[in-house]
PDB file of N, CA and C in Angstrom:
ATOM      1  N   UNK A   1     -50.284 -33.424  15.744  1.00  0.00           N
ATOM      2  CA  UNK A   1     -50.341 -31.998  15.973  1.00  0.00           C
ATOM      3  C   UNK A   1     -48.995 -31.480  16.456  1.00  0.00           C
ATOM      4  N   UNK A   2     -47.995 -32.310  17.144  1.00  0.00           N
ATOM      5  CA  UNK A   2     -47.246 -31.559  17.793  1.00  0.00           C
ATOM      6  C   UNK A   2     -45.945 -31.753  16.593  1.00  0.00           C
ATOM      7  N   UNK A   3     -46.315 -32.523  15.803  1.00  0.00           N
ATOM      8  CA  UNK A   3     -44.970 -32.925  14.644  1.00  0.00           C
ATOM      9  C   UNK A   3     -45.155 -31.910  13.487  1.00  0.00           C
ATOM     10  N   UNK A   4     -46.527 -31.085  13.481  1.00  0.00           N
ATOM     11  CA  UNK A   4     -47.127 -30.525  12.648  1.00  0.00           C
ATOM     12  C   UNK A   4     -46.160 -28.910  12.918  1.00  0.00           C
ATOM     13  N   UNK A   5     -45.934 -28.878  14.185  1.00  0.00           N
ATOM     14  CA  UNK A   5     -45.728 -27.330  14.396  1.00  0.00           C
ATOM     15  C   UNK A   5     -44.012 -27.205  14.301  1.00  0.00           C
ATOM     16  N   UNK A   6     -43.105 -27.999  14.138  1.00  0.00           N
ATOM     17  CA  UNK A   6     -42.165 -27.911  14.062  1.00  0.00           C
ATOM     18  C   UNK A   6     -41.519 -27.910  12.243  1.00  0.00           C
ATOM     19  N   UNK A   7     -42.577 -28.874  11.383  1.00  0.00           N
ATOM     20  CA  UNK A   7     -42.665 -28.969  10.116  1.00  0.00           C
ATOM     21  C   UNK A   7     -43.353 -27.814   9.914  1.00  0.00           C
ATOM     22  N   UNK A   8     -43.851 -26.917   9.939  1.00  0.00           N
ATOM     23  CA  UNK A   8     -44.666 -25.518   9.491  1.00  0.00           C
ATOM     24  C   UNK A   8     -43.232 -24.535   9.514  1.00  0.00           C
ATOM     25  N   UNK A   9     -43.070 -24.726  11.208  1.00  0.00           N
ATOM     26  CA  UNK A   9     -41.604 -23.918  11.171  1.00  0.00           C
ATOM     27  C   UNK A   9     -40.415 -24.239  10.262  1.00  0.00           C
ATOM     28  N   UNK A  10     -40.315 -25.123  10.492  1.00  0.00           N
ATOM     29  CA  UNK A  10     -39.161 -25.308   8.989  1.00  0.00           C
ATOM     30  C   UNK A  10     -39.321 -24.776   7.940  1.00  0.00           C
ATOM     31  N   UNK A  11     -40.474 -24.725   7.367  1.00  0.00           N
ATOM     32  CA  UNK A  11     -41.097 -24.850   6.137  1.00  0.00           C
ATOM     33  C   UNK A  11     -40.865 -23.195   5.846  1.00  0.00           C
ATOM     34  N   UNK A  12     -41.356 -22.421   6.997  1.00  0.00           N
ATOM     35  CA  UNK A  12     -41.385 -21.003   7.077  1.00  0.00           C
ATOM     36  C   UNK A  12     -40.306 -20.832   6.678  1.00  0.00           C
ATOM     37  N   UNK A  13     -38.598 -21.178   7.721  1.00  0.00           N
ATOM     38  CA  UNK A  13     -37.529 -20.687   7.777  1.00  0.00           C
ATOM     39  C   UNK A  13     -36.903 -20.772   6.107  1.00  0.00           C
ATOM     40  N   UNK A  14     -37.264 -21.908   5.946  1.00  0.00           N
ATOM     41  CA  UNK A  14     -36.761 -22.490   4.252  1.00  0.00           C
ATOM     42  C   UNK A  14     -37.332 -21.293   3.431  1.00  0.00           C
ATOM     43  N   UNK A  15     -38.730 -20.956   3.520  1.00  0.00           N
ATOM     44  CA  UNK A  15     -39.035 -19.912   2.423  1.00  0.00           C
ATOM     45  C   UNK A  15     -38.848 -18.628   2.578  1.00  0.00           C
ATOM     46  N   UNK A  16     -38.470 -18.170   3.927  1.00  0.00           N
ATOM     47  CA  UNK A  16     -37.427 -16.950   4.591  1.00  0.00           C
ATOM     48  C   UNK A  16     -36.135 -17.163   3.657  1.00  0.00           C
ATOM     49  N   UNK A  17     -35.609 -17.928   4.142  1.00  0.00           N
ATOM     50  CA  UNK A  17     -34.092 -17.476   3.198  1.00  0.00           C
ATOM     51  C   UNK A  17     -34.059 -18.098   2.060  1.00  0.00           C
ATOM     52  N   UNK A  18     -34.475 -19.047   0.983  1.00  0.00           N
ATOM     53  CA  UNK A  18     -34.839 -18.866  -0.152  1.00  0.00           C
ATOM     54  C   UNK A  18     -35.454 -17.372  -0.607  1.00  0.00           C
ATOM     55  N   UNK A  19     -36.513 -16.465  -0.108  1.00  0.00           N
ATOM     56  CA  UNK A  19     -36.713 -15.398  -0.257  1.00  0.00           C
ATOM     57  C   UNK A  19     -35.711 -14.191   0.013  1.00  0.00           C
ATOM     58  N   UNK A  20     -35.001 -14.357   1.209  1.00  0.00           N
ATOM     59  CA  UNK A  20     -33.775 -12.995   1.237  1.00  0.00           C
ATOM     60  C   UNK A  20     -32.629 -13.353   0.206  1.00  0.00           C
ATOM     61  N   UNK A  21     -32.516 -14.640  -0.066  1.00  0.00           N
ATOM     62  CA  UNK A  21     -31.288 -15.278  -0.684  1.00  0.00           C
ATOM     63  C   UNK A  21     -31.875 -14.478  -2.304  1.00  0.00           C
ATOM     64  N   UNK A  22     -32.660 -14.655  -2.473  1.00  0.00           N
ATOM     65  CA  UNK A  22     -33.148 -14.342  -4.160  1.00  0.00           C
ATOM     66  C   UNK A  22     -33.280 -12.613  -4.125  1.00  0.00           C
ATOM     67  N   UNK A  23     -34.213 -12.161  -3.033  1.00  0.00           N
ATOM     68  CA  UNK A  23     -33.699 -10.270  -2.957  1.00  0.00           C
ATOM     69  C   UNK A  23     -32.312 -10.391  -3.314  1.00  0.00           C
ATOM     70  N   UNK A  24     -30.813 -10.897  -2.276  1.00  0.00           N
ATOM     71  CA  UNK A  24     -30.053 -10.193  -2.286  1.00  0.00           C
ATOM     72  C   UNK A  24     -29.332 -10.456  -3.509  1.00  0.00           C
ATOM     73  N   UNK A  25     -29.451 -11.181  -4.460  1.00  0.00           N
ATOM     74  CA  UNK A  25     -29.275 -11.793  -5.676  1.00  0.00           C
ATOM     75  C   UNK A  25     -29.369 -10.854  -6.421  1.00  0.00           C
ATOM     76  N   UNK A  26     -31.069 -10.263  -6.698  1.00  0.00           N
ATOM     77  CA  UNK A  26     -31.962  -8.905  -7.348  1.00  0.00           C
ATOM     78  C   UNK A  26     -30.734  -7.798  -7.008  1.00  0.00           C
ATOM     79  N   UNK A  27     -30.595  -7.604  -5.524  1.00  0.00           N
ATOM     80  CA  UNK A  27     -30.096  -6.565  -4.939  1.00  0.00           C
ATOM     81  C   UNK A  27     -28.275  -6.258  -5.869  1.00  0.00           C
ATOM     82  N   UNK A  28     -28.314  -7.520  -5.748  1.00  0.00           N
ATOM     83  CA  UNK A  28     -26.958  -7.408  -6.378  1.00  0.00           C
ATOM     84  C   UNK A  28     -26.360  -7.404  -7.856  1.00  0.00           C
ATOM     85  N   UNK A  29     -27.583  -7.756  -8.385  1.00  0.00           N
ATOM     86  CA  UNK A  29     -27.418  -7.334  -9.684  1.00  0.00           C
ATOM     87  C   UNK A  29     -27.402  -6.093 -10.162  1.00  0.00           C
ATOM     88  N   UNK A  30     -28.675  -5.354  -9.470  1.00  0.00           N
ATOM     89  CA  UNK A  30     -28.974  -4.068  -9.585  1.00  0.00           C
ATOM     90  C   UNK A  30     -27.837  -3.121  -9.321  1.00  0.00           C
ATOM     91  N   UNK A  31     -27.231  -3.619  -8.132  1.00  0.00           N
ATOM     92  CA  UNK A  31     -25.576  -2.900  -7.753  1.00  0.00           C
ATOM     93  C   UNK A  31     -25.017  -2.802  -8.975  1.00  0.00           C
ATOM     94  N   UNK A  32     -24.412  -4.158  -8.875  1.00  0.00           N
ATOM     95  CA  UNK A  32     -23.353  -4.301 -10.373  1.00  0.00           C
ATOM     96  C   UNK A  32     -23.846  -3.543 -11.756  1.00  0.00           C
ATOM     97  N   UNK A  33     -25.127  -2.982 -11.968  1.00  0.00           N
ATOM     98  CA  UNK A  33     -24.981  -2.413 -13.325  1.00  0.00           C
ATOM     99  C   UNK A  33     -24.959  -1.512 -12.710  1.00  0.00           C
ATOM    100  N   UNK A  34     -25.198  -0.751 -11.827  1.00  0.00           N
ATOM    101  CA  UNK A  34     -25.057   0.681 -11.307  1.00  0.00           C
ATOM    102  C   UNK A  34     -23.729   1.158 -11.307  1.00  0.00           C
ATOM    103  N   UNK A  35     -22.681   0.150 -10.962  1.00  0.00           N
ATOM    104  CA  UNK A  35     -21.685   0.054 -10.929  1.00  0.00           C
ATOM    105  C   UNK A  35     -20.627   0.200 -12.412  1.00  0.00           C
ATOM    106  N   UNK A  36     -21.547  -0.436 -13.130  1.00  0.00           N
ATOM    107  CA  UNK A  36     -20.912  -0.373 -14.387  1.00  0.00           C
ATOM    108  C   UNK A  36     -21.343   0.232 -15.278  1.00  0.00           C
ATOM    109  N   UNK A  37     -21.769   1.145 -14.891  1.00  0.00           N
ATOM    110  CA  UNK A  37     -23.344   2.249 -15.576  1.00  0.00           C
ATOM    111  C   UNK A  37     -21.686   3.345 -15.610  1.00  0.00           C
ATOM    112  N   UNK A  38     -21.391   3.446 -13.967  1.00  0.00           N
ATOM    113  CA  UNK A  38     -21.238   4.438 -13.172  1.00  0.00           C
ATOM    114  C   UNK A  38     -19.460   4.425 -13.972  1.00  0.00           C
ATOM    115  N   UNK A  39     -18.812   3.564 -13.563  1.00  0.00           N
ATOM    116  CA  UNK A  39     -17.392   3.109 -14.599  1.00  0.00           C
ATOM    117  C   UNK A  39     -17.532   3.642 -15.350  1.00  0.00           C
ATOM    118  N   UNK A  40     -18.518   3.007 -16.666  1.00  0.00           N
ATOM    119  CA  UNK A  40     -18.405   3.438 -18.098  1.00  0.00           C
ATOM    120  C   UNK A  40     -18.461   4.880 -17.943  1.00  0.00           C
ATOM    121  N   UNK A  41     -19.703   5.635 -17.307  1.00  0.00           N
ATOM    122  CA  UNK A  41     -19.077   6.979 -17.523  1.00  0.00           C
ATOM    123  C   UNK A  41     -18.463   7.650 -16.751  1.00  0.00           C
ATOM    124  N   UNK A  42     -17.471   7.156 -16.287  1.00  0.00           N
ATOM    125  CA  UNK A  42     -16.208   7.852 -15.395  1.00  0.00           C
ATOM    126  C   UNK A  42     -15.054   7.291 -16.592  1.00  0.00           C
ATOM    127  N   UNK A  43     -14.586   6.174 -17.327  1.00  0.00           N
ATOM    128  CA  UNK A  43     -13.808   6.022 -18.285  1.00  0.00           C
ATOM    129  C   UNK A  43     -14.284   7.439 -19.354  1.00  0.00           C
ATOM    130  N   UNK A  44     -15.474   7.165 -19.506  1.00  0.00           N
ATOM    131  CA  UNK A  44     -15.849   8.379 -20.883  1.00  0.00           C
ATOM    132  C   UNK A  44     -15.333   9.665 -20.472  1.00  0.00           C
ATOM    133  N   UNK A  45     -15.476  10.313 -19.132  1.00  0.00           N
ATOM    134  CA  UNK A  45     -14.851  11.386 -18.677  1.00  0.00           C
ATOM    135  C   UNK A  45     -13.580  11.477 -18.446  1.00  0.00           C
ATOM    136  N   UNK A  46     -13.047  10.612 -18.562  1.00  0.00           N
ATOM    137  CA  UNK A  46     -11.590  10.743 -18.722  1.00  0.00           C
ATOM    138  C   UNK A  46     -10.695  10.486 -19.970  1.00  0.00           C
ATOM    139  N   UNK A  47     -11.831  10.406 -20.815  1.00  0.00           N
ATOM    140  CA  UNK A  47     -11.544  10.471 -22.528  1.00  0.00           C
ATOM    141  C   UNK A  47     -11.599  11.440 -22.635  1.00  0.00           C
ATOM    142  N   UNK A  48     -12.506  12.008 -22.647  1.00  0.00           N
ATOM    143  CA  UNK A  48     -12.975  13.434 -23.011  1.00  0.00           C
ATOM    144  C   UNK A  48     -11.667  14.398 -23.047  1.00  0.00           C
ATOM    145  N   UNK A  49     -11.747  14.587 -21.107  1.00  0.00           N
ATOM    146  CA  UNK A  49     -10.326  15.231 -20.498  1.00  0.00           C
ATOM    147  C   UNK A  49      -9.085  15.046 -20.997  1.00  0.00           C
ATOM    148  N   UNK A  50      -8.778  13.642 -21.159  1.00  0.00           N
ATOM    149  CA  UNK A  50      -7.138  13.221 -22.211  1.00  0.00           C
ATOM    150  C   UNK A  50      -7.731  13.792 -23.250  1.00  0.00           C
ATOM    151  N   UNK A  51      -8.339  13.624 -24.326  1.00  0.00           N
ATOM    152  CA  UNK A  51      -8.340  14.189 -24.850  1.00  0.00           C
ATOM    153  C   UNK A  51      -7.980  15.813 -25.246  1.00  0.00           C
ATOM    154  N   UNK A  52      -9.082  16.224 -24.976  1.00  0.00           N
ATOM    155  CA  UNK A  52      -8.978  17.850 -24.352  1.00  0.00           C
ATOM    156  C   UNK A  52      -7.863  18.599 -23.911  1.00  0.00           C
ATOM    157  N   UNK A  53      -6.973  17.568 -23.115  1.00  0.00           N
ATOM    158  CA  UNK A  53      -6.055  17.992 -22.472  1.00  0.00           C
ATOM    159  C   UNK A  53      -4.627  18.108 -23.420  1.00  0.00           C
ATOM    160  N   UNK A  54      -4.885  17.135 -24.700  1.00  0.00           N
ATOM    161  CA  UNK A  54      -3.607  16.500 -25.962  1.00  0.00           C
ATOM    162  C   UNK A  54      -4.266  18.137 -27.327  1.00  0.00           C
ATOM    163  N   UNK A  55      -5.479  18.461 -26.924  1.00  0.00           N
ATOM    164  CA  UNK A  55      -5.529  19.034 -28.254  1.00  0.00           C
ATOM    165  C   UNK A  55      -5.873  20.664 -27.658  1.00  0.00           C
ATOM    166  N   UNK A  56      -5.340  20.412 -26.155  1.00  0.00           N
ATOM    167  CA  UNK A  56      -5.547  22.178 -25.767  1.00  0.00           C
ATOM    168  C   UNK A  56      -4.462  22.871 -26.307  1.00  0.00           C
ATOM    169  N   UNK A  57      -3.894  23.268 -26.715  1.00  0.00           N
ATOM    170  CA  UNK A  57      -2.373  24.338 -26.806  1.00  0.00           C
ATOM    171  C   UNK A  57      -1.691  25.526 -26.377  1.00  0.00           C
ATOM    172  N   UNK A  58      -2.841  26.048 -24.975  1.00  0.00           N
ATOM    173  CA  UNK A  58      -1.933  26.780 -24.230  1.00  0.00           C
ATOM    174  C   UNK A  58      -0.733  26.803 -23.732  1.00  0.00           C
ATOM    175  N   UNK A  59      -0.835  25.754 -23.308  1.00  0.00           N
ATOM    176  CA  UNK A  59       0.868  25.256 -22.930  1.00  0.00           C
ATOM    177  C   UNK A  59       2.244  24.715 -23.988  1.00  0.00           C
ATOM    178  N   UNK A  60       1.433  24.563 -25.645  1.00  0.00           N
ATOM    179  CA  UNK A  60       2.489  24.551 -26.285  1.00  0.00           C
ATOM    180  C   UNK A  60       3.187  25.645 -26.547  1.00  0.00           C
ATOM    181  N   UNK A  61       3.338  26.947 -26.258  1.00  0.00           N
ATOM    182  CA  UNK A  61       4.266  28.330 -26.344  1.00  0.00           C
ATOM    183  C   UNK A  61       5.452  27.728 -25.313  1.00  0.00           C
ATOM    184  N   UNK A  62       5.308  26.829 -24.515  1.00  0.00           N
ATOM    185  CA  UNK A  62       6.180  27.225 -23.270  1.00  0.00           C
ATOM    186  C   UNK A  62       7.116  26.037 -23.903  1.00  0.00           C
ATOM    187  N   UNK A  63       6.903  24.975 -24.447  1.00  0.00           N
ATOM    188  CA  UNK A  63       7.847  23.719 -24.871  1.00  0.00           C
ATOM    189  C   UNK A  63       8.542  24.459 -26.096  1.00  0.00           C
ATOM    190  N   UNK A  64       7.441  25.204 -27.014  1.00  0.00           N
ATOM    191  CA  UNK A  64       8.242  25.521 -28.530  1.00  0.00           C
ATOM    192  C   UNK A  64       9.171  26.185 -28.230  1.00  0.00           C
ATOM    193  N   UNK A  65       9.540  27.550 -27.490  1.00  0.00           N
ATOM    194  CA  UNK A  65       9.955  28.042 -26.975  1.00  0.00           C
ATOM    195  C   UNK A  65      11.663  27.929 -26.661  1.00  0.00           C
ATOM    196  N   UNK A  66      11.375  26.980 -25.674  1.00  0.00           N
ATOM    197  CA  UNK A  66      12.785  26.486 -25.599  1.00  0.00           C
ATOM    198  C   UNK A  66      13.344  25.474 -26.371  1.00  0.00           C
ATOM    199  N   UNK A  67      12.258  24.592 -26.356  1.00  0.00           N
ATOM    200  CA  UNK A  67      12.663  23.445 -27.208  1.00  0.00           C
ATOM    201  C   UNK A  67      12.927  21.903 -26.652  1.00  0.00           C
ATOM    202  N   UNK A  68      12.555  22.262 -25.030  1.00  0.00           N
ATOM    203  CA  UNK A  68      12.455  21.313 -24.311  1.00  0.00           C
ATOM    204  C   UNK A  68      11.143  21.695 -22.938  1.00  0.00           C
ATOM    205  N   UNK A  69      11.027  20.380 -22.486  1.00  0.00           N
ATOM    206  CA  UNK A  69       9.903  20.970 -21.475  1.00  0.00           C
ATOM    207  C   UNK A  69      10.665  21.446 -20.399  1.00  0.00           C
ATOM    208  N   UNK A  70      10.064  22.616 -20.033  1.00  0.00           N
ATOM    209  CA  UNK A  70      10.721  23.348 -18.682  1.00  0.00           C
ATOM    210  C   UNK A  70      10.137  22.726 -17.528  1.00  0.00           C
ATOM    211  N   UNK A  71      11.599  22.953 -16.607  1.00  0.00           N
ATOM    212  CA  UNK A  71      11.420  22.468 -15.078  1.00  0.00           C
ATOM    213  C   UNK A  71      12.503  23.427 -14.525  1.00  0.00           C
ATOM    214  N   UNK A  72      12.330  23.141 -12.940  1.00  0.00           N
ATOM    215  CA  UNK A  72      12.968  23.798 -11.977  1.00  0.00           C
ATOM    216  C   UNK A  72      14.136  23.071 -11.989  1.00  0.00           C
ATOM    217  N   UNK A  73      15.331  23.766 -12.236  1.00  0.00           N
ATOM    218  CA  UNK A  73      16.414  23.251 -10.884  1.00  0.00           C
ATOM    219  C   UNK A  73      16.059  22.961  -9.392  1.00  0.00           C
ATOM    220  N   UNK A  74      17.448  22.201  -9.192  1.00  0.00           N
ATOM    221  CA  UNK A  74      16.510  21.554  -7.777  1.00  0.00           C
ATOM    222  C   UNK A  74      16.989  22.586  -6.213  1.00  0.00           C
ATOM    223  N   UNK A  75      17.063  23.435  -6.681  1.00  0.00           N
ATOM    224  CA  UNK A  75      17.580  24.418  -5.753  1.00  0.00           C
ATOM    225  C   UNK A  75      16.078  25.335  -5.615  1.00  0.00           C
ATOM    226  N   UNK A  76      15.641  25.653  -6.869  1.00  0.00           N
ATOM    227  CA  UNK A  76      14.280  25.771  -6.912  1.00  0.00           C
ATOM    228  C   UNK A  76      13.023  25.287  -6.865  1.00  0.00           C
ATOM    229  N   UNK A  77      13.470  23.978  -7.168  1.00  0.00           N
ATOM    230  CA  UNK A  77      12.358  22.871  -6.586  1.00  0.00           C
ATOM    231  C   UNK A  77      12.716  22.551  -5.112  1.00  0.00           C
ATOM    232  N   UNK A  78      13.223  22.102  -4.625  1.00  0.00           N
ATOM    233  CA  UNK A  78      13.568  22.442  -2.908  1.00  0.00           C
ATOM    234  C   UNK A  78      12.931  23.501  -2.525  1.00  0.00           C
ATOM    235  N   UNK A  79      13.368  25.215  -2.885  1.00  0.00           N
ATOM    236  CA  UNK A  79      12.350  26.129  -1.980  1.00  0.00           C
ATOM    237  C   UNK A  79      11.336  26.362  -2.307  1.00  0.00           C
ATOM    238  N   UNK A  80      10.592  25.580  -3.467  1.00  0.00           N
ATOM    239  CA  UNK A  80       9.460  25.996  -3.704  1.00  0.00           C
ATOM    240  C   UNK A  80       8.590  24.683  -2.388  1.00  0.00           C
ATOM    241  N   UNK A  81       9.195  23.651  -2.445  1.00  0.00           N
ATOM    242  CA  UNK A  81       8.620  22.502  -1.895  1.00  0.00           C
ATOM    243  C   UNK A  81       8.776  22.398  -0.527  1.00  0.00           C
ATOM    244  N   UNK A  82      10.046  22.511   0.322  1.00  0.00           N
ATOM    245  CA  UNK A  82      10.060  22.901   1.584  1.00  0.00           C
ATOM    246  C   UNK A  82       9.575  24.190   2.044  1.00  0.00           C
ATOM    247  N   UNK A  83       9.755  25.080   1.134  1.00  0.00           N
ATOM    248  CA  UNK A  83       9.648  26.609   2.232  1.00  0.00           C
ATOM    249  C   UNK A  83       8.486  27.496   1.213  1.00  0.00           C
ATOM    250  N   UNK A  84       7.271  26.713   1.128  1.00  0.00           N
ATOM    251  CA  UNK A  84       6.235  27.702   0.229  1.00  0.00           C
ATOM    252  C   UNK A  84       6.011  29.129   0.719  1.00  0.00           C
ATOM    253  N   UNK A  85       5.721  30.018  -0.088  1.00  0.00           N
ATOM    254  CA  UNK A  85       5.555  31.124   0.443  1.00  0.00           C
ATOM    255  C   UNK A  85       3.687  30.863   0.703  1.00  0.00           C
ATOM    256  N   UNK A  86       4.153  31.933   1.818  1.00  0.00           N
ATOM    257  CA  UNK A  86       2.266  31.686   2.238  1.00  0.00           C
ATOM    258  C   UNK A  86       2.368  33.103   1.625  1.00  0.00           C
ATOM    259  N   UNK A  87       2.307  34.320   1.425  1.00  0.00           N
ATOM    260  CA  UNK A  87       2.051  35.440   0.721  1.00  0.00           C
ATOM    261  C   UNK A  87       2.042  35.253  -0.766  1.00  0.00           C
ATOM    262  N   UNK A  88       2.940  34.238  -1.528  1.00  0.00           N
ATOM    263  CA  UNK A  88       2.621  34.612  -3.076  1.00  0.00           C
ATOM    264  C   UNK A  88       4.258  34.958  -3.342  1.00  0.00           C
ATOM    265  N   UNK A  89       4.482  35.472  -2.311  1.00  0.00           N
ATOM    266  CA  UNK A  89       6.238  36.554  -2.528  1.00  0.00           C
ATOM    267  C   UNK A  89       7.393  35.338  -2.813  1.00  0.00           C
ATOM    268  N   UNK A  90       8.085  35.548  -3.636  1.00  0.00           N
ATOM    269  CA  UNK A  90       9.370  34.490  -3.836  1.00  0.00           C
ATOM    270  C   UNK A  90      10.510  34.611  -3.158  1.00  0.00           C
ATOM    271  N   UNK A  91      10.478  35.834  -2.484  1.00  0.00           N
ATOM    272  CA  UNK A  91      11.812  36.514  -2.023  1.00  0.00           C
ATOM    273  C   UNK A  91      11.330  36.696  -0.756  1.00  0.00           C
ATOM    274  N   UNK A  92      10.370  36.066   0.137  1.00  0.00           N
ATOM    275  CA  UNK A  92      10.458  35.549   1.100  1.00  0.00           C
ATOM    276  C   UNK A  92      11.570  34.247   1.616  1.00  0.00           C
ATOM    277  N   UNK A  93      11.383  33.630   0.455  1.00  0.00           N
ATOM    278  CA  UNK A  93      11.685  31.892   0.959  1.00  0.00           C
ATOM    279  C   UNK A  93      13.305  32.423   0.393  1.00  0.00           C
ATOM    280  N   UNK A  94      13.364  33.591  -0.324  1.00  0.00           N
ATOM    281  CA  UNK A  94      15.238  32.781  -0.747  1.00  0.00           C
ATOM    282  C   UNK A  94      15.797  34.441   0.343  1.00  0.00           C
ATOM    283  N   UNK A  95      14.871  34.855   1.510  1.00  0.00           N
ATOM    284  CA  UNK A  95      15.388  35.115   2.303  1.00  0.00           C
ATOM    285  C   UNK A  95      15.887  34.102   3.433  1.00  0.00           C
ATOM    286  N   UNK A  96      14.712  33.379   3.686  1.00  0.00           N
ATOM    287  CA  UNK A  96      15.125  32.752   4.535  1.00  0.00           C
ATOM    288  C   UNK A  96      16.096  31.791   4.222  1.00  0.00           C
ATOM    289  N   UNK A  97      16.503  31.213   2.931  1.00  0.00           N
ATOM    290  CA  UNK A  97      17.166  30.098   2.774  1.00  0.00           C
ATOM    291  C   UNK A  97      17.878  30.923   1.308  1.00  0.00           C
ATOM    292  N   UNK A  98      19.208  30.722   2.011  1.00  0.00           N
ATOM    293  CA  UNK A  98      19.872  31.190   0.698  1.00  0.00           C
ATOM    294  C   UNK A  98      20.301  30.237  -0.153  1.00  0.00           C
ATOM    295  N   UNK A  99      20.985  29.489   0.228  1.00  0.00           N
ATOM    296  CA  UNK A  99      21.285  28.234  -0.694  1.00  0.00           C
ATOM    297  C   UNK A  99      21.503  26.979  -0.069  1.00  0.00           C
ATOM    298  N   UNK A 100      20.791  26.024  -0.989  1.00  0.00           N
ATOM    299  CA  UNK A 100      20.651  24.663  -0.381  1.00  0.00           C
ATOM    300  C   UNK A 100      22.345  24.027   0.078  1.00  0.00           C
ATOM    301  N   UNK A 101      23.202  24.379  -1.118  1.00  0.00           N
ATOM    302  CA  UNK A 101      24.345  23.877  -0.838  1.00  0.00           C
ATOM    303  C   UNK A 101      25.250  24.216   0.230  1.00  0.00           C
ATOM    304  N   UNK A 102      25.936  23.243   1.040  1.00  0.00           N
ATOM    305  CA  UNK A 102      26.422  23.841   2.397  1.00  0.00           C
ATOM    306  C   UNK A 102      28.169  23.656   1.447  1.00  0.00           C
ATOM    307  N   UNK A 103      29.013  24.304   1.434  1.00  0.00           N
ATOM    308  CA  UNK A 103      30.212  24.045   0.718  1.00  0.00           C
ATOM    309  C   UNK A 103      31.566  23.276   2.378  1.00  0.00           C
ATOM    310  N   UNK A 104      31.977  22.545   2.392  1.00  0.00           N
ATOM    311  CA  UNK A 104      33.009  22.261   3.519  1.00  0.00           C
ATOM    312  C   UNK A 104      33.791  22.076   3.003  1.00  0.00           C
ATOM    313  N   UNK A 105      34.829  22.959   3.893  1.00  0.00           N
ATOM    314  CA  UNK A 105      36.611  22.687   3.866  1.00  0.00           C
ATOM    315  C   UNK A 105      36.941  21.466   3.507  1.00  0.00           C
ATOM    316  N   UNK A 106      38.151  21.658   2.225  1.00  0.00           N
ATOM    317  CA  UNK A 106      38.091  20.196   2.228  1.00  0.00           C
ATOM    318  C   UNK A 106      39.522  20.280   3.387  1.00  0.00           C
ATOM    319  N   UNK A 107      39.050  18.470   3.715  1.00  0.00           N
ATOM    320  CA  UNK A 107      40.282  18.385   4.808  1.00  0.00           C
ATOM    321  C   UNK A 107      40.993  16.912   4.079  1.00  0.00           C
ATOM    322  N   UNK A 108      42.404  17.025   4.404  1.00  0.00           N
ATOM    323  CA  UNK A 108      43.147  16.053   3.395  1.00  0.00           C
ATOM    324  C   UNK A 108      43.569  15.279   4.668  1.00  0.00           C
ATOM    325  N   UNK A 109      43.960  13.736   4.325  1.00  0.00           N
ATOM    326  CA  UNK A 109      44.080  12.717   5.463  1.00  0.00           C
ATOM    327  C   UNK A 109      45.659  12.652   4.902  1.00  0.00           C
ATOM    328  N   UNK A 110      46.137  12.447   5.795  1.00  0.00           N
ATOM    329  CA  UNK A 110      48.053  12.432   5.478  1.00  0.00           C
ATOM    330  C   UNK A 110      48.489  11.041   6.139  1.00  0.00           C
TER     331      UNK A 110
END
């Protein structure tokens, strides 16, 4: 009787985690296709979008145009990037900052 109650307990613990061991198995399978459910259509949405995005043509007026893609000088990329206007106004920021370039005397070493 008393060899009996320690072999029951074992017996229990063994079919305890054989049983959580096989849930978290279930559990984890179920993840992983959710997972790859969830991927596949996050890749598909970003087909779509590249796509969409190669065969929109609003923005081809602005390349034909010049004939190259437009960008800022970096005098204009500087105040747009350090000194944003919080109103919208452009002639805020090239009040406050007239030009990035500081020009110095030149000085000659003799």
């Amino acid at each position: 009787m008393l060899i009996a109650i320690p072999v029951m307990l074992v017996i229990f613990i063994g079919i305890y985690c054989w049983a959580s061991s096989r849930k978290q198995k279930q559990f984890s399978k179920t993840l992983d296709t959710q997972i790859e459910l969830l991927e596949s259509q996050y890749r598909n949405k970003m087909r779509e979008g590249f796509v969409e995005l190669q065969t929109e043509g609003s923005d081809v007026h602005l390349i034909e145009n010049s004939g190259t893609i437009p960008f800022l000088d970096y005098k204009h990329f500087a105040l747009r990037t350090y000194f944003p206007s919080e109103s919208g106004l452009e002639s805020n920021t090239q009040i406050a900052v007239k030009d990035l370039i500081v020009t110095a005397p030149l000085v000659s070493i003799v």
